[in-house]
C-alpha atoms as a PDB file:
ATOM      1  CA  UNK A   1      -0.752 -17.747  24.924  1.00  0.00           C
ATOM      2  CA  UNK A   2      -2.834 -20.888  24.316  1.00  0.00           C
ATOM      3  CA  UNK A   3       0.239 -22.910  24.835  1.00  0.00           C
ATOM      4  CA  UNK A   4      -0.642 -24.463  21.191  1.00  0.00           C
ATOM      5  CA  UNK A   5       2.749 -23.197  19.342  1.00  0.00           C
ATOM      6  CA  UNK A   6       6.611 -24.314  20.293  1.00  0.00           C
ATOM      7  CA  UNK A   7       9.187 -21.900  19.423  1.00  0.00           C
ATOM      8  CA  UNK A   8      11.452 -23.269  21.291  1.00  0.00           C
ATOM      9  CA  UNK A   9      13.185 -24.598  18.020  1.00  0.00           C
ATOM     10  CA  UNK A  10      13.136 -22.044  16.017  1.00  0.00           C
ATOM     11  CA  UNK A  11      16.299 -20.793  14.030  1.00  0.00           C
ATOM     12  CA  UNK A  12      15.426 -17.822  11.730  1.00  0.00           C
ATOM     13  CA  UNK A  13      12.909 -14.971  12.513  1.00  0.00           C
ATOM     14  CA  UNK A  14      11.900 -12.775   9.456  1.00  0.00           C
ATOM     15  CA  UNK A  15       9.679  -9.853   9.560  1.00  0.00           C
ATOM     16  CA  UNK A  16       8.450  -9.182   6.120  1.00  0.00           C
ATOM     17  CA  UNK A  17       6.867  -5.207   5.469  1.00  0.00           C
ATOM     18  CA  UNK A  18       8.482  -4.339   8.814  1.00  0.00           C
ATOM     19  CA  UNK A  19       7.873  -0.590   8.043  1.00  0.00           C
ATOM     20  CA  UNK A  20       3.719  -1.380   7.269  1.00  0.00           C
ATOM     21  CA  UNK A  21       4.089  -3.840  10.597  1.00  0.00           C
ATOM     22  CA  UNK A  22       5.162  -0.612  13.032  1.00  0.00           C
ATOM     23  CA  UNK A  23       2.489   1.576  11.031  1.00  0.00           C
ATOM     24  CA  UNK A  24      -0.193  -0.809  11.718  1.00  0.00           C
ATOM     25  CA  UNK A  25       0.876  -1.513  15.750  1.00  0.00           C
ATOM     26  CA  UNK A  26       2.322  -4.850  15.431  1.00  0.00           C
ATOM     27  CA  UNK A  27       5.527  -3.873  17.864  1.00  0.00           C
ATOM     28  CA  UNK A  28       3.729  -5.057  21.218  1.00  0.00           C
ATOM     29  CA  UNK A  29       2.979  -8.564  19.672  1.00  0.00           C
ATOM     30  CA  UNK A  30       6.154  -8.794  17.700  1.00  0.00           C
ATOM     31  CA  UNK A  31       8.002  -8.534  21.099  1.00  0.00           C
ATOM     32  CA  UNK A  32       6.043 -10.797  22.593  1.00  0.00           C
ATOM     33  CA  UNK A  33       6.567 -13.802  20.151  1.00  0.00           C
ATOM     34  CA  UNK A  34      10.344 -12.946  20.364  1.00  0.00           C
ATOM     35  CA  UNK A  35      10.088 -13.793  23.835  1.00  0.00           C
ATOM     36  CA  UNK A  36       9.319 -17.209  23.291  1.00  0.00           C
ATOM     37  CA  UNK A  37      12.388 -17.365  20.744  1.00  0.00           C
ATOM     38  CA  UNK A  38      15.781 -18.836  21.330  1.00  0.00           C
ATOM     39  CA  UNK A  39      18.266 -16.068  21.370  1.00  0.00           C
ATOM     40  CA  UNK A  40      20.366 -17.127  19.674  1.00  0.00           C
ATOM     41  CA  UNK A  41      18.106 -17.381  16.093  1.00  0.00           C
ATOM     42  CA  UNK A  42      19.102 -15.513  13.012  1.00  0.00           C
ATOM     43  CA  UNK A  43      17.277 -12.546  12.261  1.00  0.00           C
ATOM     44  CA  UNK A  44      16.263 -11.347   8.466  1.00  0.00           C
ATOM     45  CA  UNK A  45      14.016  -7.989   8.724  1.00  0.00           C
ATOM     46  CA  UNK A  46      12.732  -6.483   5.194  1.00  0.00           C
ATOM     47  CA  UNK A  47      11.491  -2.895   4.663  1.00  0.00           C
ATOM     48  CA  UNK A  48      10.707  -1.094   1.620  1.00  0.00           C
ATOM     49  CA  UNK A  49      12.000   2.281   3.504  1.00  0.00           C
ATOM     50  CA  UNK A  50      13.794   2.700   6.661  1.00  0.00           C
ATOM     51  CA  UNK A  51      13.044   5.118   8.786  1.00  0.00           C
ATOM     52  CA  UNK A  52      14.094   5.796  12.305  1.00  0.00           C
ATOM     53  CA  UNK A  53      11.960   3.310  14.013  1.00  0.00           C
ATOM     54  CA  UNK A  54      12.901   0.645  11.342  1.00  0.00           C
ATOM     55  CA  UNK A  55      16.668   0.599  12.635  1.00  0.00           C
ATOM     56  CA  UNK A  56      15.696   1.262  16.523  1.00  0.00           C
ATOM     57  CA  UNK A  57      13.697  -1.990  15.961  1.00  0.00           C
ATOM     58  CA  UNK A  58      16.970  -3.537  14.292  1.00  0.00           C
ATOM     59  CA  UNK A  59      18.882  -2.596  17.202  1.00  0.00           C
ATOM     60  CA  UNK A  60      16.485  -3.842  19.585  1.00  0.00           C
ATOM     61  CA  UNK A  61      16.014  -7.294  18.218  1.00  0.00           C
ATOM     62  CA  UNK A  62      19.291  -7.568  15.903  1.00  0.00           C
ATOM     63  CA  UNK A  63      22.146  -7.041  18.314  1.00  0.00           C
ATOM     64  CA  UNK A  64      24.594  -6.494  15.219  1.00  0.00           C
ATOM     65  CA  UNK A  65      23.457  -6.218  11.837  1.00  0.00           C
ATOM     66  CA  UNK A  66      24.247  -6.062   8.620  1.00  0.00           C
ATOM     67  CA  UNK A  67      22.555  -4.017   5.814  1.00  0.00           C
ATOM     68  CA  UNK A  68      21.917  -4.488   2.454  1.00  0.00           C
ATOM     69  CA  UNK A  69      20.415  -2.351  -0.330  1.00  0.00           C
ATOM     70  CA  UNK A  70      19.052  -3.358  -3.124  1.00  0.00           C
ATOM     71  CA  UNK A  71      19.730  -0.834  -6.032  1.00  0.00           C
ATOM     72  CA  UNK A  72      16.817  -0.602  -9.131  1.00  0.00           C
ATOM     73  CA  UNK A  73      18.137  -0.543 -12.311  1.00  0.00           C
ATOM     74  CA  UNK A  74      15.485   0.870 -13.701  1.00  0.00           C
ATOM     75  CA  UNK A  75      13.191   4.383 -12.415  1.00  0.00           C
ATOM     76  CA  UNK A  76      10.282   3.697 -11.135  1.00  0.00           C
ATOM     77  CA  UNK A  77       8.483   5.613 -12.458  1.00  0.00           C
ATOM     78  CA  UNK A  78      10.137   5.506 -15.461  1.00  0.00           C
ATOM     79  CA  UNK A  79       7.143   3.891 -17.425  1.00  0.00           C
ATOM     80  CA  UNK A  80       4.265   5.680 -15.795  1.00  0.00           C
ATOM     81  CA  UNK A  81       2.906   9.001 -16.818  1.00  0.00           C
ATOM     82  CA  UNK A  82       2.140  11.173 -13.668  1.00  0.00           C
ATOM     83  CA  UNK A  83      -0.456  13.490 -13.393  1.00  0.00           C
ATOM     84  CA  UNK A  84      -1.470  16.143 -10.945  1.00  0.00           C
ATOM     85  CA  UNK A  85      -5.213  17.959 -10.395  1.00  0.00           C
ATOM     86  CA  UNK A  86      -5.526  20.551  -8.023  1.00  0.00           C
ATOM     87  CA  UNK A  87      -8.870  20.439  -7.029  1.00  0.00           C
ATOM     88  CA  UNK A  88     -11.166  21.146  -4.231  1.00  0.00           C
ATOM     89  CA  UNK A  89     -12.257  18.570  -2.429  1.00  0.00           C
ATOM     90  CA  UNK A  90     -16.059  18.670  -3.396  1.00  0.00           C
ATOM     91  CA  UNK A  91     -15.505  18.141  -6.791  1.00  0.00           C
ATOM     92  CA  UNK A  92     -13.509  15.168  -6.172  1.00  0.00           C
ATOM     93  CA  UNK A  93     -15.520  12.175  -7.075  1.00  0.00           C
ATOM     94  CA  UNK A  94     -16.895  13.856  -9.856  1.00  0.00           C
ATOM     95  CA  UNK A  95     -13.657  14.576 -11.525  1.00  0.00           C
ATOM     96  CA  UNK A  96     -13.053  10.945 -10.910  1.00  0.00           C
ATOM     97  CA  UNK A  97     -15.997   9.796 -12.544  1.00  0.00           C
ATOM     98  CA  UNK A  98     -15.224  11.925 -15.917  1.00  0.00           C
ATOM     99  CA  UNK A  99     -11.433  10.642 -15.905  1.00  0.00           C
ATOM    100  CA  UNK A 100     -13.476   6.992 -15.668  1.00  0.00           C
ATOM    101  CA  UNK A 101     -15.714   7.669 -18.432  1.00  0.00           C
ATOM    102  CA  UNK A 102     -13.365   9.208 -20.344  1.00  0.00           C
ATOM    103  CA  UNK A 103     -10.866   6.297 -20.644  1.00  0.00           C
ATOM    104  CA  UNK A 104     -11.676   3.320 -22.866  1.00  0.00           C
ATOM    105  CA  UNK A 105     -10.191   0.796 -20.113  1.00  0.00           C
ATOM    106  CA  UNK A 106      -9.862   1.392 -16.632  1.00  0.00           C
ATOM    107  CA  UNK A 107      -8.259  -1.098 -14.001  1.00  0.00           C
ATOM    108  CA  UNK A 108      -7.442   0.562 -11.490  1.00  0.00           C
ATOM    109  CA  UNK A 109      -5.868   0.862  -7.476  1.00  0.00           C
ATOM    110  CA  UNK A 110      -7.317   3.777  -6.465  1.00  0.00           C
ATOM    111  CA  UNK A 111      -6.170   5.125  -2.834  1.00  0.00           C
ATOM    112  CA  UNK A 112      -7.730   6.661   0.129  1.00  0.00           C
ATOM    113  CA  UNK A 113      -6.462   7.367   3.454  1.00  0.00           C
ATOM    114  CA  UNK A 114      -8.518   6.383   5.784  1.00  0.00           C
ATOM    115  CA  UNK A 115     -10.790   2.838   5.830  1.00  0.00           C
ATOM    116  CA  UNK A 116     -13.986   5.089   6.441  1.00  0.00           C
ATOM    117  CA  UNK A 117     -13.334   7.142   3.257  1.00  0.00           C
ATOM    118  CA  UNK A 118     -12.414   3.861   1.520  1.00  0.00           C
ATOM    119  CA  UNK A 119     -15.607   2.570   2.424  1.00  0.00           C
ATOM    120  CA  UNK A 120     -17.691   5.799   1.381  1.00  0.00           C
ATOM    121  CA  UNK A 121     -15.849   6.104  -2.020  1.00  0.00           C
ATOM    122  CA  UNK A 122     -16.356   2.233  -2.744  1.00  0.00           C
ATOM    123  CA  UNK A 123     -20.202   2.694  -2.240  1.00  0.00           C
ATOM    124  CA  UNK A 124     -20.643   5.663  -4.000  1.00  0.00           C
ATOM    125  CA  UNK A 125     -18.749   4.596  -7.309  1.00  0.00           C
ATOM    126  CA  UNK A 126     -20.911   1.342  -6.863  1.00  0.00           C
ATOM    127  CA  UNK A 127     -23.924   3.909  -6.677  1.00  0.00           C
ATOM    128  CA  UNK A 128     -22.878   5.270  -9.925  1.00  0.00           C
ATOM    129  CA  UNK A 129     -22.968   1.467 -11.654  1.00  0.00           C
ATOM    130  CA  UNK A 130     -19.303   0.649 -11.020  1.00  0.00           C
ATOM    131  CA  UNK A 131     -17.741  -2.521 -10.519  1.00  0.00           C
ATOM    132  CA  UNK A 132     -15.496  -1.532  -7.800  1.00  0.00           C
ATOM    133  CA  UNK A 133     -14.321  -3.166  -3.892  1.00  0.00           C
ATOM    134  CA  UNK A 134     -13.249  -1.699  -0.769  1.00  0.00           C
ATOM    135  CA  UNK A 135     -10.351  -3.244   0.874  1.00  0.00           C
ATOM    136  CA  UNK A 136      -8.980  -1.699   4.321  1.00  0.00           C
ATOM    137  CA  UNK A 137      -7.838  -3.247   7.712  1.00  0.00           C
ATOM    138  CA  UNK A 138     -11.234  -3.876   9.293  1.00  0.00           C
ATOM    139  CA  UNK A 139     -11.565  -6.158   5.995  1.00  0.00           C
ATOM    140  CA  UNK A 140     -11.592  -9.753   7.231  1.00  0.00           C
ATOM    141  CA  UNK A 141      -8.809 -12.209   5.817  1.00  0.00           C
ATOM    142  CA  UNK A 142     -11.416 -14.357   4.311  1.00  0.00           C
ATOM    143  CA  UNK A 143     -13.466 -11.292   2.615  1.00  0.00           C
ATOM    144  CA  UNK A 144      -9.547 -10.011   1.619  1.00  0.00           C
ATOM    145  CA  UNK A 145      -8.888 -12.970  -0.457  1.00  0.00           C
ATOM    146  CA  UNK A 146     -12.732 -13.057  -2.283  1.00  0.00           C
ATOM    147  CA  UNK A 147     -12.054  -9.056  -2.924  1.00  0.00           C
ATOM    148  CA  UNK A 148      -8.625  -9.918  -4.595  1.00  0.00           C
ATOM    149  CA  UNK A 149      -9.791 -13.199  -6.009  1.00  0.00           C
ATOM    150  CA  UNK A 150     -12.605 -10.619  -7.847  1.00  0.00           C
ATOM    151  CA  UNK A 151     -10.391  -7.750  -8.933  1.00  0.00           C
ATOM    152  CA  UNK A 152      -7.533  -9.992  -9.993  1.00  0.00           C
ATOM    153  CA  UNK A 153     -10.334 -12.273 -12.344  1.00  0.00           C
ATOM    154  CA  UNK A 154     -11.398  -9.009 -13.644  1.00  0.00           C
ATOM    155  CA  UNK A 155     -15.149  -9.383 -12.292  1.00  0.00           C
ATOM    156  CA  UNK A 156     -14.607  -5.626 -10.221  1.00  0.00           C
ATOM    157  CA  UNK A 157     -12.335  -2.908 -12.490  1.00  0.00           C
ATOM    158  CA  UNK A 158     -11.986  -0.606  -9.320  1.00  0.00           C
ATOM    159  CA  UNK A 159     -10.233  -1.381  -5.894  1.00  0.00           C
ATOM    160  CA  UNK A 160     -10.613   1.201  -3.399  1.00  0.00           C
ATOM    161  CA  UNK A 161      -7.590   0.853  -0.808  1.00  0.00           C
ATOM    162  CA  UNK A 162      -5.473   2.366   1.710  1.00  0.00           C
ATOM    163  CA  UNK A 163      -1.607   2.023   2.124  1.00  0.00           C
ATOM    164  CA  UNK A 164      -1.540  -0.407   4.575  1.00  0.00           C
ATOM    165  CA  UNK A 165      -4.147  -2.447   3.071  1.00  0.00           C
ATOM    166  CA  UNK A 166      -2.615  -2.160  -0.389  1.00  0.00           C
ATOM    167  CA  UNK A 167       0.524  -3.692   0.409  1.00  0.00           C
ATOM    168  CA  UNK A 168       1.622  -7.350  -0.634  1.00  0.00           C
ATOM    169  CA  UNK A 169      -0.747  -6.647  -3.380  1.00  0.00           C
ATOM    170  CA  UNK A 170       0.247  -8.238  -6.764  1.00  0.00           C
ATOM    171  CA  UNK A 171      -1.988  -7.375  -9.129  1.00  0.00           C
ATOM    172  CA  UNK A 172      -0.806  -7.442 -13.447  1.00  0.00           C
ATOM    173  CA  UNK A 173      -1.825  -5.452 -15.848  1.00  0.00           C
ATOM    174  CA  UNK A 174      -3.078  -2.172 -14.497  1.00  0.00           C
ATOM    175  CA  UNK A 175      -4.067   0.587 -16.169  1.00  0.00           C
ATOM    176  CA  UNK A 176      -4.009   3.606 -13.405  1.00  0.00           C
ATOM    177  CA  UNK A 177      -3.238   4.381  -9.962  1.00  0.00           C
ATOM    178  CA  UNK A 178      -5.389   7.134  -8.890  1.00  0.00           C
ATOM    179  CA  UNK A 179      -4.138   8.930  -5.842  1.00  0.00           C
ATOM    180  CA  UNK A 180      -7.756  10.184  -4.654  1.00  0.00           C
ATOM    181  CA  UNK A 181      -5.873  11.266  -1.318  1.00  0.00           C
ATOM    182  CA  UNK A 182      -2.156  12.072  -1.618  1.00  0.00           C
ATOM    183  CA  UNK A 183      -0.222  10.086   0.441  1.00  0.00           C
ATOM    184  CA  UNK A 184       1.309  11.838   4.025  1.00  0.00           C
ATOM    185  CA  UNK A 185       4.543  10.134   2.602  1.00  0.00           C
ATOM    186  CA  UNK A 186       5.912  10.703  -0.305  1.00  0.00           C
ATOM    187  CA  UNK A 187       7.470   7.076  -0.172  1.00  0.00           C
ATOM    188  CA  UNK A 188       3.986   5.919   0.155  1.00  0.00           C
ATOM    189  CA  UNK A 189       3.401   7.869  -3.266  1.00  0.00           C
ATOM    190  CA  UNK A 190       5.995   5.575  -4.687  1.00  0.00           C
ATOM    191  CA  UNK A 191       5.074   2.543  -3.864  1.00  0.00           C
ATOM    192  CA  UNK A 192       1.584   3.729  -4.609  1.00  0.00           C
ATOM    193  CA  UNK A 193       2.068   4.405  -8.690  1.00  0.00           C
ATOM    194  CA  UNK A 194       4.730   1.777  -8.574  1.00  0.00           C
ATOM    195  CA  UNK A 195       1.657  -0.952  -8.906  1.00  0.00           C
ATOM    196  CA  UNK A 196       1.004   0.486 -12.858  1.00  0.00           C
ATOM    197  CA  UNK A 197       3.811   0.516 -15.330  1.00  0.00           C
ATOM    198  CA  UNK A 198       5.302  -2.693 -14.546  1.00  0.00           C
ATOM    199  CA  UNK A 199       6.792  -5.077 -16.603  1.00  0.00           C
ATOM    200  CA  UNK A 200       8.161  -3.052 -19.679  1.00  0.00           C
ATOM    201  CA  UNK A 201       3.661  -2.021 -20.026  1.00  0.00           C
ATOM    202  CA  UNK A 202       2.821   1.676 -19.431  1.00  0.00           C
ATOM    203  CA  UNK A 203       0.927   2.853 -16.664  1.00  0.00           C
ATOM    204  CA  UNK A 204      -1.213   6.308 -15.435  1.00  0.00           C
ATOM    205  CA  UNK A 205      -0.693   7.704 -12.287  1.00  0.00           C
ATOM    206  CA  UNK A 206      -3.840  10.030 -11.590  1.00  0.00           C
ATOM    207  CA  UNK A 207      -3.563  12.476  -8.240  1.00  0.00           C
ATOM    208  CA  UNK A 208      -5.849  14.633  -7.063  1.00  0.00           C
ATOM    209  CA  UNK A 209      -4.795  17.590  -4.681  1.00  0.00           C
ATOM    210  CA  UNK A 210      -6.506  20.082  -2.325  1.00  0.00           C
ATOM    211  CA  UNK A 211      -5.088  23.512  -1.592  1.00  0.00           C
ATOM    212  CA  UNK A 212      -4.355  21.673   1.960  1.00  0.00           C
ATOM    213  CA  UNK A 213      -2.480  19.105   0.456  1.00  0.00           C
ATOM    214  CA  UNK A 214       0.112  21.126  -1.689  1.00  0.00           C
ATOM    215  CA  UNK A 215       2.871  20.865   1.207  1.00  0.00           C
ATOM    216  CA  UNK A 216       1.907  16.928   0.753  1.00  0.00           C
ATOM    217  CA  UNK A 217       2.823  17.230  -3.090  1.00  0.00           C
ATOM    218  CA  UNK A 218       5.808  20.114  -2.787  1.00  0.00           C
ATOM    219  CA  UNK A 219       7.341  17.081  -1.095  1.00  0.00           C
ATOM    220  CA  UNK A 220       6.304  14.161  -3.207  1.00  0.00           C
ATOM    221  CA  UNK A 221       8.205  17.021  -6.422  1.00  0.00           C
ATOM    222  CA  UNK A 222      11.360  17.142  -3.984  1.00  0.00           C
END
């Protein structure tokens, strides 16, 4: 819109997390760069899941496509143990605090699903003499990259996160994902627990459920 950027060149588009992209209302502006794009580009679009809006946005911008999956050869969850806690809500962040205490090293992703209760967990934990971060959308991108700088250095042991935030994370070496919210998807669970366990190490996956969210975990079991 500033008339700063040329696209008039351009000869591949790619659209990286496209799934996280729609999720996080990127669509508007998406079409709007295309716009400015010569039709004739080649198009590469990468999900992690594709749901219905995924290939309605491949028809859209694709024209004809091809697909291609890429199979695991390995479960992924095959190297991290997964464990469930129904719980009422209340007790929550106390039974996190014992499961804390209780472990003799704890780096962990732990996720919430909303940025407010991201932010209220993160302070709280910090209340109780935790090293611990907050990282959601209304993070800015230069506070993002001191947060990860911190947590990947090992100065903060706890990152408090939601999906969309979490994603592109890289992070080596951790010891649990704790689910303090279950996930509305149960992709989202997978790619949640998938960040432990990596690399032949073992890994914890920690969730905690409320009596409402046991249709949330009969379909993460399914």
């Amino acid at each position: 819109n500033r008339k700063s950027l040329r696209l008039d060149d351009v000869q591949y588009v790619i659209l990286d997390e496209a799934d996280e992209m729609l999720n996080m209302g990127f669509l508007e502006p998406i079409e709007t760069i295309l716009g400015f794009v010569p039709q004739q580009r080649r198009m590469l679009l990468f999900s992690a899941t594709m749901p219905a809006p995924i290939l309605k946005l491949a028809r859209q911008f694709m024209g004809e496509y091809d697909v291609v999956k890429m199979a695991s050869n390995q479960d992924s969850s095959a190297n991290v143990e997964q464990v469930f806690y129904e719980i009422k809500e209340r007790d929550k962040l106390r039974a996190l605090k014992r499961l804390i205490d209780s472990e003799s090293e704890f780096y962990s992703l732990v996720f919430c699903r909303t940025r407010a209760g991201s932010d209220r967990l993160a302070a709280k934990l910090s209340q109780m003499g935790y090293n611990v971060e907050a990282l959601h959308g209304d993070v800015s991108q230069s506070q993002r990259e001191r947060i990860l700088e911190k947590f990947k250095n090992g100065h903060s042991s706890m990152l408090v996160a939601t999906d969309v935030a979490a994603r592109g994370i890289d992070v080596n070496n951790l010891s649990h994902v704790i689910n303090f919210d279950l996930p509305n998807e149960p992709d989202n669970y997978v790619h949640r627990i998938g960040r432990t366990g990596r690399a032949g190490q073992k890994g914890v996956a920690l969730s905690f459920c409320t009596e409402e969210g046991l249709g949330d975990l009969g379909a993460i079991e399914r």
